[in-house]
N, C-alpha and C. Protein backbone atom coordinates (compact mmCIF):
# COMPACT_ATOMS: atom_id res chain seq x y z
N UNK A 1 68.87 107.77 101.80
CA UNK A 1 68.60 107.73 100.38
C UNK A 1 69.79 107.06 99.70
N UNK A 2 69.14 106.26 99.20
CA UNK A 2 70.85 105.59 98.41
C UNK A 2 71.46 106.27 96.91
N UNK A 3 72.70 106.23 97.06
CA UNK A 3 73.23 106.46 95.71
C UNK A 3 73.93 105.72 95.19
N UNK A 4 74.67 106.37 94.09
CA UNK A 4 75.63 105.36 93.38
C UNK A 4 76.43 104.44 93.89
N UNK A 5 76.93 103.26 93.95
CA UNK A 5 77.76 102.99 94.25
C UNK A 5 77.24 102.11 95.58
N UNK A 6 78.39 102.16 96.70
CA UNK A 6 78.14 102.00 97.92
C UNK A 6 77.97 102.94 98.88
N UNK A 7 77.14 104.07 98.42
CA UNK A 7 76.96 104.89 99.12
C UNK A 7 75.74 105.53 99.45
N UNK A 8 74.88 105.91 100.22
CA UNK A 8 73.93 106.73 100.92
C UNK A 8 74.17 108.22 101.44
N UNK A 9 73.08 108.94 100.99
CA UNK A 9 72.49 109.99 102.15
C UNK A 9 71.44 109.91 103.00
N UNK A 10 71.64 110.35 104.56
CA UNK A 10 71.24 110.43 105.38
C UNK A 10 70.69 111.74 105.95
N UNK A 11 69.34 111.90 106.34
CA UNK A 11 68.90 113.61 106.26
C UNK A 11 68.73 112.95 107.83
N UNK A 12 68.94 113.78 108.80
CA UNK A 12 68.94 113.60 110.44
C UNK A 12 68.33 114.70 110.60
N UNK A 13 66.85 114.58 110.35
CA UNK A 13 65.98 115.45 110.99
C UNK A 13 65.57 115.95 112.63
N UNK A 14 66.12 117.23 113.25
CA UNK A 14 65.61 116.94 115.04
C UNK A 14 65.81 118.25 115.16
N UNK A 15 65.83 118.78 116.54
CA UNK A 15 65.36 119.66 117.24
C UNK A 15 66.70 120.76 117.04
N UNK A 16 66.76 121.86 116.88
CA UNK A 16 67.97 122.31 116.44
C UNK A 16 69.18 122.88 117.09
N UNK A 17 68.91 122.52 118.62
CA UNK A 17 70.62 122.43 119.39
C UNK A 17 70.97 120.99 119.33
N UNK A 18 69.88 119.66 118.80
CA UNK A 18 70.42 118.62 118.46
C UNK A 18 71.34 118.75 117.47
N UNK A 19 70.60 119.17 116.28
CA UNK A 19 71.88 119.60 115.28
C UNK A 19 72.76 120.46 115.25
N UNK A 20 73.22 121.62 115.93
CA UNK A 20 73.98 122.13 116.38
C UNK A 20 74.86 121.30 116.65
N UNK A 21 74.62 120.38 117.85
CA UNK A 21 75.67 120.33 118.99
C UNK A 21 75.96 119.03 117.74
N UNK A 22 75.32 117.86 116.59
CA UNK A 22 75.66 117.10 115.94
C UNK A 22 77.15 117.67 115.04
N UNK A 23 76.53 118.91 114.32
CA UNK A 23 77.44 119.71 113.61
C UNK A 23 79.03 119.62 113.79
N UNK A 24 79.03 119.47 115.47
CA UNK A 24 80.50 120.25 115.79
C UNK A 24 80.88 119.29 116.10
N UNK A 25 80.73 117.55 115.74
CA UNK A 25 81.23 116.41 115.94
C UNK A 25 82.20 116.10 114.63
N UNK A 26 83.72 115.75 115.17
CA UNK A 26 84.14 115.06 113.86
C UNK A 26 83.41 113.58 112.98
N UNK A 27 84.23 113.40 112.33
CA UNK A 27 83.38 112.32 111.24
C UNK A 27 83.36 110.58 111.85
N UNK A 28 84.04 110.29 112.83
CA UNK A 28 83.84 109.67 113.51
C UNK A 28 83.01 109.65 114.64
N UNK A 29 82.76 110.49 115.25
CA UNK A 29 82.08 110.60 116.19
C UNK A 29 80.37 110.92 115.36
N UNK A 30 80.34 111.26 114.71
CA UNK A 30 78.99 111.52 114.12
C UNK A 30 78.79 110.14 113.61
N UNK A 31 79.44 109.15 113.09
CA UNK A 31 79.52 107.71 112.78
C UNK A 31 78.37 107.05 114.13
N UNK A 32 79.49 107.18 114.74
CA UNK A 32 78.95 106.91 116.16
C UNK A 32 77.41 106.89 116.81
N UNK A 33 77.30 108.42 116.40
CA UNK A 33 76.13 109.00 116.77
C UNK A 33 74.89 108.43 116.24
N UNK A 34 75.27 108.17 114.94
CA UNK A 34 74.22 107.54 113.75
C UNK A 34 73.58 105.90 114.16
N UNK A 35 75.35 105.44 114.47
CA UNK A 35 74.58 103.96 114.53
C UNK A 35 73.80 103.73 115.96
N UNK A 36 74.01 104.87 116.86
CA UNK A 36 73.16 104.57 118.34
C UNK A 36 71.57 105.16 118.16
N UNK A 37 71.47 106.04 116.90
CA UNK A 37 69.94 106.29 116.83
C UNK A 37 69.44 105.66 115.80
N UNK A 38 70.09 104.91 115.23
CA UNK A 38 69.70 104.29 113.73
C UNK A 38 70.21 102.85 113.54
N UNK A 39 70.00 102.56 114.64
CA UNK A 39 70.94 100.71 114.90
C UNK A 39 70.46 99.42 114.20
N UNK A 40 69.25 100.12 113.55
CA UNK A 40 68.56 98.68 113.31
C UNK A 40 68.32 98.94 111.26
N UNK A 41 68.56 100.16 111.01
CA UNK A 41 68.27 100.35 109.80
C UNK A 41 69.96 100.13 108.77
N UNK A 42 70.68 100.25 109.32
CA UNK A 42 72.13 100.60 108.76
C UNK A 42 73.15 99.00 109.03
N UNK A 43 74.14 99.47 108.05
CA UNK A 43 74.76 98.02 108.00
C UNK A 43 75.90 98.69 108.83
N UNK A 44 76.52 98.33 110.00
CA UNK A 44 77.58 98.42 110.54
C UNK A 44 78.32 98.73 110.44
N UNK A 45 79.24 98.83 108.93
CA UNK A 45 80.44 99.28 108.29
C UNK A 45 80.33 100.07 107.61
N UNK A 46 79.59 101.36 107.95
CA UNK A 46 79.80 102.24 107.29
C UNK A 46 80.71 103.56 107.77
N UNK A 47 80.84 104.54 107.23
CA UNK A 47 81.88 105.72 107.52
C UNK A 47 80.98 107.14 106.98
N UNK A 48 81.28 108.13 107.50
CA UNK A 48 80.87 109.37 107.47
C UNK A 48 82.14 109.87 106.25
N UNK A 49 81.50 110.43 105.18
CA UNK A 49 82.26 110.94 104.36
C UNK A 49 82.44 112.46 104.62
N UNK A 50 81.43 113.36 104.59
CA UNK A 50 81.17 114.42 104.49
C UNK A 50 79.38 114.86 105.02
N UNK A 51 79.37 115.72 106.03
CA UNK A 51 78.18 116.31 106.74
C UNK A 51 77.91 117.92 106.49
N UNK A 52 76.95 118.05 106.38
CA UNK A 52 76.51 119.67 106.76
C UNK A 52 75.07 119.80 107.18
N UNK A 53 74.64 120.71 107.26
CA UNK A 53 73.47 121.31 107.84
C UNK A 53 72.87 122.53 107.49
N UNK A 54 71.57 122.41 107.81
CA UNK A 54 70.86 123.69 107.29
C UNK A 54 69.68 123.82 108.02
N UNK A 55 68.94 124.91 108.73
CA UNK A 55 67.92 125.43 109.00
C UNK A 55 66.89 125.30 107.96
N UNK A 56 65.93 124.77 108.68
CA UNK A 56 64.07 124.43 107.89
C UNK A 56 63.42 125.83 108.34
N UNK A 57 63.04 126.54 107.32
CA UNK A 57 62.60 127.55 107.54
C UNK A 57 61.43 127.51 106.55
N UNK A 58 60.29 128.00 107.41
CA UNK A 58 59.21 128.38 106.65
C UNK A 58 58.81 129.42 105.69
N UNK A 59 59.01 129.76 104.22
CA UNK A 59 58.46 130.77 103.40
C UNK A 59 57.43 130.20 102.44
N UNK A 60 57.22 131.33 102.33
CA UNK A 60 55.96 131.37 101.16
C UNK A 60 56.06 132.77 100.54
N UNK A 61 56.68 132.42 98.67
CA UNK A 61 56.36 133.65 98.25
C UNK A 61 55.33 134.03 98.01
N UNK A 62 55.46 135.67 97.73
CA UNK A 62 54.09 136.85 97.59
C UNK A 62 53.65 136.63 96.21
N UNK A 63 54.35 135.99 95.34
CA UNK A 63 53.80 136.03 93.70
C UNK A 63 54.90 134.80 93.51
N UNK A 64 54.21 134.38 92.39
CA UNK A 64 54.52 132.89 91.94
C UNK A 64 55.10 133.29 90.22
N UNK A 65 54.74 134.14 90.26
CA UNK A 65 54.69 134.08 88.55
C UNK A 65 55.48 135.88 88.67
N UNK A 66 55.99 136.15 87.33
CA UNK A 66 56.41 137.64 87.17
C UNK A 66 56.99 137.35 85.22
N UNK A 67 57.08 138.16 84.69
CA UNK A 67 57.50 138.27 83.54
C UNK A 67 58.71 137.11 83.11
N UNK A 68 58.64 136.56 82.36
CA UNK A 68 59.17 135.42 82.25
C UNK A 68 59.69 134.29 83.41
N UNK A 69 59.05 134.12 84.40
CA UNK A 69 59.61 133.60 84.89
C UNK A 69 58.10 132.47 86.67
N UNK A 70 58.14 131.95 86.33
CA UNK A 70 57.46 130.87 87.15
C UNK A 70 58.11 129.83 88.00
N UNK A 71 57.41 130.12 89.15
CA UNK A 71 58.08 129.59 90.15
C UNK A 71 56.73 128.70 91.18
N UNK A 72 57.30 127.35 91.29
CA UNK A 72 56.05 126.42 92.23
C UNK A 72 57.22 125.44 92.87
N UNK A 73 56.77 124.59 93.88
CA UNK A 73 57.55 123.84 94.54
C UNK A 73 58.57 124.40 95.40
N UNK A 74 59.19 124.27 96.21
CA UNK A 74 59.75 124.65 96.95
C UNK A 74 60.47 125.80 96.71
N UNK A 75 60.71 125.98 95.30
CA UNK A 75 60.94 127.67 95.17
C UNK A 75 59.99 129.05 95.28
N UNK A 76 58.67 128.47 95.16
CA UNK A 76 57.68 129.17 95.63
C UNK A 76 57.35 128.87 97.31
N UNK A 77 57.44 127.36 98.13
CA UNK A 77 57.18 127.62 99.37
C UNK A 77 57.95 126.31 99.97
N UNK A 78 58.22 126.66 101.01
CA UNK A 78 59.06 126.09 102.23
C UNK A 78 58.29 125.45 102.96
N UNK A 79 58.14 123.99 103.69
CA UNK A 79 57.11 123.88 104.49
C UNK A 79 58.07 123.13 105.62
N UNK A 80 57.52 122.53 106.61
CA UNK A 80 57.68 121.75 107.75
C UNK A 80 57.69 120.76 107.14
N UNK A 81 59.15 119.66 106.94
CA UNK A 81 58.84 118.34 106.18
C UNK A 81 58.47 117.48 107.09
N UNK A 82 56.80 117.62 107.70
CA UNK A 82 56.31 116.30 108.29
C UNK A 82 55.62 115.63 107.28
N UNK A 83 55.34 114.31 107.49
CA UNK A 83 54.13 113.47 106.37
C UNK A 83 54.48 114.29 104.48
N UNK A 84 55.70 114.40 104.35
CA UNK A 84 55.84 114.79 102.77
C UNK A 84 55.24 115.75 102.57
N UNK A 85 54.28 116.26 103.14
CA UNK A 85 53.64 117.46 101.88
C UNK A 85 54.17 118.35 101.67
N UNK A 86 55.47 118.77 101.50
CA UNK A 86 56.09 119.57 101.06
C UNK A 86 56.29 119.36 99.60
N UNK A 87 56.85 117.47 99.11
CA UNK A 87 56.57 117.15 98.01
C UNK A 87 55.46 116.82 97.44
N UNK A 88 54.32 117.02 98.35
CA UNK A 88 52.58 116.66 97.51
C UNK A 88 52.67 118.09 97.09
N UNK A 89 52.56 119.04 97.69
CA UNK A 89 52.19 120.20 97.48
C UNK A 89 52.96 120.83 96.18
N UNK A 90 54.11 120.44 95.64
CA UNK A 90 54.75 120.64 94.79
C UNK A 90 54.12 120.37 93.68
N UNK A 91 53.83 118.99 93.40
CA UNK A 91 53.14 117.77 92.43
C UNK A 91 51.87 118.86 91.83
N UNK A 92 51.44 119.22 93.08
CA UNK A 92 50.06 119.79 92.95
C UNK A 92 50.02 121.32 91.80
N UNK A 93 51.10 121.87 92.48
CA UNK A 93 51.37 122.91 91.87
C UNK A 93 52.03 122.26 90.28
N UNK A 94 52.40 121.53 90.14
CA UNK A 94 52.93 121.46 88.80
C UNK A 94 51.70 120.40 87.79
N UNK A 95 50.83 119.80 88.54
CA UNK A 95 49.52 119.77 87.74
C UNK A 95 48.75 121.18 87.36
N UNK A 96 48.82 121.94 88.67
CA UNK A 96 47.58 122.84 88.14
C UNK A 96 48.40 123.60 87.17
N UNK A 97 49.81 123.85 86.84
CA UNK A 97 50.05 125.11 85.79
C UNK A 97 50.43 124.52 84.71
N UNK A 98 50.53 122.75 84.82
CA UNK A 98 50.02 122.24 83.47
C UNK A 98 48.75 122.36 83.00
N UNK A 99 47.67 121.89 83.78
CA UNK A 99 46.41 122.35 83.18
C UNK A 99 46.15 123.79 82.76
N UNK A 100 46.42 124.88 83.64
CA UNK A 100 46.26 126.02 82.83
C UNK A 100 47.17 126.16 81.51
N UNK A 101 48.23 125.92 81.67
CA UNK A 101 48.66 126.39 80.49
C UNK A 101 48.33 125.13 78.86
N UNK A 102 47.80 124.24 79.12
CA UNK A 102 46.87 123.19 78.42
C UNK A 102 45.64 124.12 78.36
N UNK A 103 44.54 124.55 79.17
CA UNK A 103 43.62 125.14 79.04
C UNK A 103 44.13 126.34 78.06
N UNK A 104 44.91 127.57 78.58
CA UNK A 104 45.32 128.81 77.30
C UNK A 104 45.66 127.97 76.23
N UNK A 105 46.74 127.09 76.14
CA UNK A 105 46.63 126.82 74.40
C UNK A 105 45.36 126.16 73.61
N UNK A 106 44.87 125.63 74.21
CA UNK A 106 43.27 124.85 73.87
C UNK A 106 42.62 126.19 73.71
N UNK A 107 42.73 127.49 74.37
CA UNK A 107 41.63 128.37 74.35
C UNK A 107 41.98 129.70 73.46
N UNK A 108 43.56 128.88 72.84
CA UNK A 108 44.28 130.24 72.05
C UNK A 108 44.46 131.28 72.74
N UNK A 109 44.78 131.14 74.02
CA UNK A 109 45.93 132.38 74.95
C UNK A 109 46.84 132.00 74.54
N UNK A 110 47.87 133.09 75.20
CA UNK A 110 49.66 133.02 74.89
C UNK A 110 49.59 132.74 76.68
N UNK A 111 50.03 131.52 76.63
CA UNK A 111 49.65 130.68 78.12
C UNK A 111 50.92 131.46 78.75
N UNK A 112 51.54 132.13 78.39
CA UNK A 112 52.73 132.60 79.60
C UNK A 112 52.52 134.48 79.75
N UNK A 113 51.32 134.72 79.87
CA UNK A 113 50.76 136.20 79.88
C UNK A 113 50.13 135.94 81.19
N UNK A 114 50.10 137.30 81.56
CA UNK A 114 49.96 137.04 83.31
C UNK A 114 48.46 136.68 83.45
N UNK A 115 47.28 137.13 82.72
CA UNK A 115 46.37 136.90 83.10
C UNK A 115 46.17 134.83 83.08
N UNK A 116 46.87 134.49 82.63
CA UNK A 116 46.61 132.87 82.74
C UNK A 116 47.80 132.54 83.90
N UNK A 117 48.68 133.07 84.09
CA UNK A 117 49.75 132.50 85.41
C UNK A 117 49.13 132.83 86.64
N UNK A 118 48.35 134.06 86.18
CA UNK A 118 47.77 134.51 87.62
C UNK A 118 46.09 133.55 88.41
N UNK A 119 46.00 132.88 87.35
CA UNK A 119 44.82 131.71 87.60
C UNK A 119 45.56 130.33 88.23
N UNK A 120 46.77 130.20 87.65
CA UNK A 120 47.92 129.44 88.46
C UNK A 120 47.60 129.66 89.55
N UNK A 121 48.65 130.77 90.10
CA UNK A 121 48.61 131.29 91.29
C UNK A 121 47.60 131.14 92.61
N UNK A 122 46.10 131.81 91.71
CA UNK A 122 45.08 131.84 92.90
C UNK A 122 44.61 130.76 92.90
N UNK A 123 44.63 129.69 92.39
CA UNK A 123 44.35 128.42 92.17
C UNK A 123 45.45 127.57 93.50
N UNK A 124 46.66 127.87 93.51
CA UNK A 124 47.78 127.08 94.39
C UNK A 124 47.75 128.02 95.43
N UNK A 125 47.83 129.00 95.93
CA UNK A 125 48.44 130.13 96.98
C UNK A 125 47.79 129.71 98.21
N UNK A 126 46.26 129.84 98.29
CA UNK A 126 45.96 129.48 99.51
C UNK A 126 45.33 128.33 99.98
N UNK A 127 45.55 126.98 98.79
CA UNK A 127 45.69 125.62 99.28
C UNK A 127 47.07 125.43 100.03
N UNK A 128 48.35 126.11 99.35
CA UNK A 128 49.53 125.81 99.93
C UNK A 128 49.90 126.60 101.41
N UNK A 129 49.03 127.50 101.30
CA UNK A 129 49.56 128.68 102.50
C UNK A 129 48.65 127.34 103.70
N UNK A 130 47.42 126.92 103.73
CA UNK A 130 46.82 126.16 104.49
C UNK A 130 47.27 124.75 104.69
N UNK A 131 48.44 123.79 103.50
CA UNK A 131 49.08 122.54 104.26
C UNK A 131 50.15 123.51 105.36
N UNK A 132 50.52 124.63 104.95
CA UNK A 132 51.86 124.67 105.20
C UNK A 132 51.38 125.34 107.14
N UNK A 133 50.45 125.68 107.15
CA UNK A 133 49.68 126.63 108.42
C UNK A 133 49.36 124.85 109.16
N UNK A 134 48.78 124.01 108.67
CA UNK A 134 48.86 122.77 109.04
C UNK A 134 49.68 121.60 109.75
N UNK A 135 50.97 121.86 108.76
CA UNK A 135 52.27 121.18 109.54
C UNK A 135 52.59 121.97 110.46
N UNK A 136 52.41 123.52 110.65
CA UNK A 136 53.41 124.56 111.42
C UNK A 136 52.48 123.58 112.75
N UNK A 137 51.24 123.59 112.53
CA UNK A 137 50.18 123.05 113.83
C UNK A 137 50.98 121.84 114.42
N UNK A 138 50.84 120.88 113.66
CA UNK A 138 51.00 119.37 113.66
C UNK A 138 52.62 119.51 114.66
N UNK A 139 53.64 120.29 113.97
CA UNK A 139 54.97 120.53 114.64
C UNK A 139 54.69 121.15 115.66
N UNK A 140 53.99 121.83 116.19
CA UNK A 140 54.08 122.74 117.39
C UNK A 140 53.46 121.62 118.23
N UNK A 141 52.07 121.34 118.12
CA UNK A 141 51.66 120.14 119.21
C UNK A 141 52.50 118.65 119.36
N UNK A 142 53.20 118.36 118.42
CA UNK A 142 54.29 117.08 118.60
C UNK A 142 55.57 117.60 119.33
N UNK A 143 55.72 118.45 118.78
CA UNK A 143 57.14 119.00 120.01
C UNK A 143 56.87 119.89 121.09
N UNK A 144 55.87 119.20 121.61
CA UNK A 144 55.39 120.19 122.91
C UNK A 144 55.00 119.27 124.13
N UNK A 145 55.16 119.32 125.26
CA UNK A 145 55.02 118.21 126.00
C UNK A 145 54.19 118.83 126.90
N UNK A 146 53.34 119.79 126.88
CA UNK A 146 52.41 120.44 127.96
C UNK A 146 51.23 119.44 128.05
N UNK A 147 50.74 119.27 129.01
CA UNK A 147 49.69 118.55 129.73
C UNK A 147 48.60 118.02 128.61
N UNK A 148 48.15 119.90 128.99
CA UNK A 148 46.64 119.92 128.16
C UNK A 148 47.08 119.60 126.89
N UNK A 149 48.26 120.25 126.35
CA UNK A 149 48.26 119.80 124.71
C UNK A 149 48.55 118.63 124.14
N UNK A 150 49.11 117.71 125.19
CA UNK A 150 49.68 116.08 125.04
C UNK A 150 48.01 115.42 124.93
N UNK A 151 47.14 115.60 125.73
CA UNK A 151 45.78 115.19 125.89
C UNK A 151 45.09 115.06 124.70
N UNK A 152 44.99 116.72 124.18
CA UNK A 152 44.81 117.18 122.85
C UNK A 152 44.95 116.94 122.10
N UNK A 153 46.48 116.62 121.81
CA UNK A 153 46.95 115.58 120.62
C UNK A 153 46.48 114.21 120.43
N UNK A 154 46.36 113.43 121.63
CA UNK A 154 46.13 112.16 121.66
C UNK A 154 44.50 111.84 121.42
N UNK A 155 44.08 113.00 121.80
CA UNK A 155 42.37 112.57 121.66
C UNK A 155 42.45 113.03 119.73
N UNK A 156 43.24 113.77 119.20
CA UNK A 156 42.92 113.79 118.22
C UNK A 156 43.39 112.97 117.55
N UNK A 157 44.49 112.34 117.65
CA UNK A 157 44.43 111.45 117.31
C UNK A 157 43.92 110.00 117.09
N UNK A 158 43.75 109.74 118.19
CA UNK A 158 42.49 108.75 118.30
C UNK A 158 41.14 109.08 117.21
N UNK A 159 40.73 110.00 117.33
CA UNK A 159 39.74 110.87 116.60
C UNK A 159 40.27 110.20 115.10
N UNK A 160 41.68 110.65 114.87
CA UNK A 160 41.75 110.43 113.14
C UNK A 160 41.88 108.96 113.07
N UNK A 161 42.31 108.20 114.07
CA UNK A 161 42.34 106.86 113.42
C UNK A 161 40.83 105.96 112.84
N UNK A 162 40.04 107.10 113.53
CA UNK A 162 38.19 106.35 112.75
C UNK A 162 38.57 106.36 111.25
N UNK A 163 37.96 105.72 110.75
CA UNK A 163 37.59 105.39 109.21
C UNK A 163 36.05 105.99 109.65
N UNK A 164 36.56 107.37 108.47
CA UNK A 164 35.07 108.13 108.33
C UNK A 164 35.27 108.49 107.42
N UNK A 165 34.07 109.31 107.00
CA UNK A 165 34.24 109.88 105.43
C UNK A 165 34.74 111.02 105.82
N UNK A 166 34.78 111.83 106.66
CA UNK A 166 36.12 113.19 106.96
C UNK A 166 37.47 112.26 106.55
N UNK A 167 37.78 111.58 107.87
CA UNK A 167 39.24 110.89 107.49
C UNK A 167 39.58 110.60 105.84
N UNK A 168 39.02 109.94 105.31
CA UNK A 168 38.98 109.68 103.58
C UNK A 168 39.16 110.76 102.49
N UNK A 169 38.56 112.39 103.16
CA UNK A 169 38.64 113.25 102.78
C UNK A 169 39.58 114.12 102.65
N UNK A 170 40.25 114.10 104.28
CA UNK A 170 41.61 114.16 104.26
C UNK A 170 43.07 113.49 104.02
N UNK A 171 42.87 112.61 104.19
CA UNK A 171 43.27 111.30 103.23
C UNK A 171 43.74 112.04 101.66
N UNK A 172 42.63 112.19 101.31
CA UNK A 172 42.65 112.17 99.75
C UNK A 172 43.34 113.64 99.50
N UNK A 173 42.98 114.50 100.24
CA UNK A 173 43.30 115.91 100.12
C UNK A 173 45.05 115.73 100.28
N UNK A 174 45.25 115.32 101.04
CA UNK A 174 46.86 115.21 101.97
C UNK A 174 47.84 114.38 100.60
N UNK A 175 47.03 113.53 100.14
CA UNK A 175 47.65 112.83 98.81
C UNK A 175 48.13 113.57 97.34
N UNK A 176 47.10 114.20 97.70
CA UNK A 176 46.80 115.28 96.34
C UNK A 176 45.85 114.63 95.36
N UNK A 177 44.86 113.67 95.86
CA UNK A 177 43.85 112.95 95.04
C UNK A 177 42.60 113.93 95.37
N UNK A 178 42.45 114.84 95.52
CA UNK A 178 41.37 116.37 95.73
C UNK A 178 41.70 117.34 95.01
């Protein structure tokens, strides 16, 4: 991701004794590391300023909403960042509690009373609980190298590359155009 200046961030997404064992490299040697997995994207002269790390962990809160206070996007749920939907699913959530709270003032509610946050809620909870049950899938069969499930994967995949009206459907769903 670029920033100001002449400078970039780099998110090194992988398996997590990869990052571990990345962690405990000085700033040269993690230099190193970068340009042998990333040789073709990066300009040569660059330097490691500063690194850290963090565990991807999956949550999903129990309530979204409570007395003053609303919560969507990654403060409401955590997902597996494969294919973005961690940031579709966000988007999504911050359309639907614009529309409700557009719908209560159009309908003369006091749009921040629970009975309208709580239409939020059941409206986002178990679209998001189902991308997020989705990637957990998608991650478990990609980082798995068993026989039958390599097969599995590949026939389904093949499967999604048809242009069908399912594919289009999911397509559209995965976008947040559903």
């Amino acid at each position: 991701m670029p920033l100001p200046g002449h400078h970039a961030s780099l998110v090194w997404y992988d398996d997590a004794n990869r990052i571990k064992q990345l962690s405990q490299l000085n700033k040269l040697q993690l230099a190193e590391q970068i340009k042998q997995h990333f040789p073709d994207r990066l300009d040569v002269n660059f330097s490691v300023e500063s690194s850290g790390s963090f565990s991807l962990t999956r949550r999903h809160a129990q309530q979204y909403y409570q007395d003053n206070l609303v919560i969507l996007g990654d403060a409401a749920h955590t997902i597996n960042p494969l294919a973005g939907q961690g940031v579709n699913i966000g988007f999504k959530d911050v359309d639907v509690l614009v529309a409700q709270v557009a719908n209560a003032i159009g309908s003369g509610e006091t749009w921040w009373q629970a009975t309208v946050l709580k239409r939020y809620q059941q409206a986002r909870y178990y679209d998001n609980q189902l991308m997020m049950t989705a990637m957990d899938a998608f991650y478990a069969s990609f980082s798995n190298d068993l026989l039958p499930l390599k097969l599995l994967r590949n026939g389904a995949l093949k499967l999604a590359n048809i242009d069908s009206p399912i594919k289009r459907k999911v397509l559209k769903y995965a976008l947040g155009l559903n």
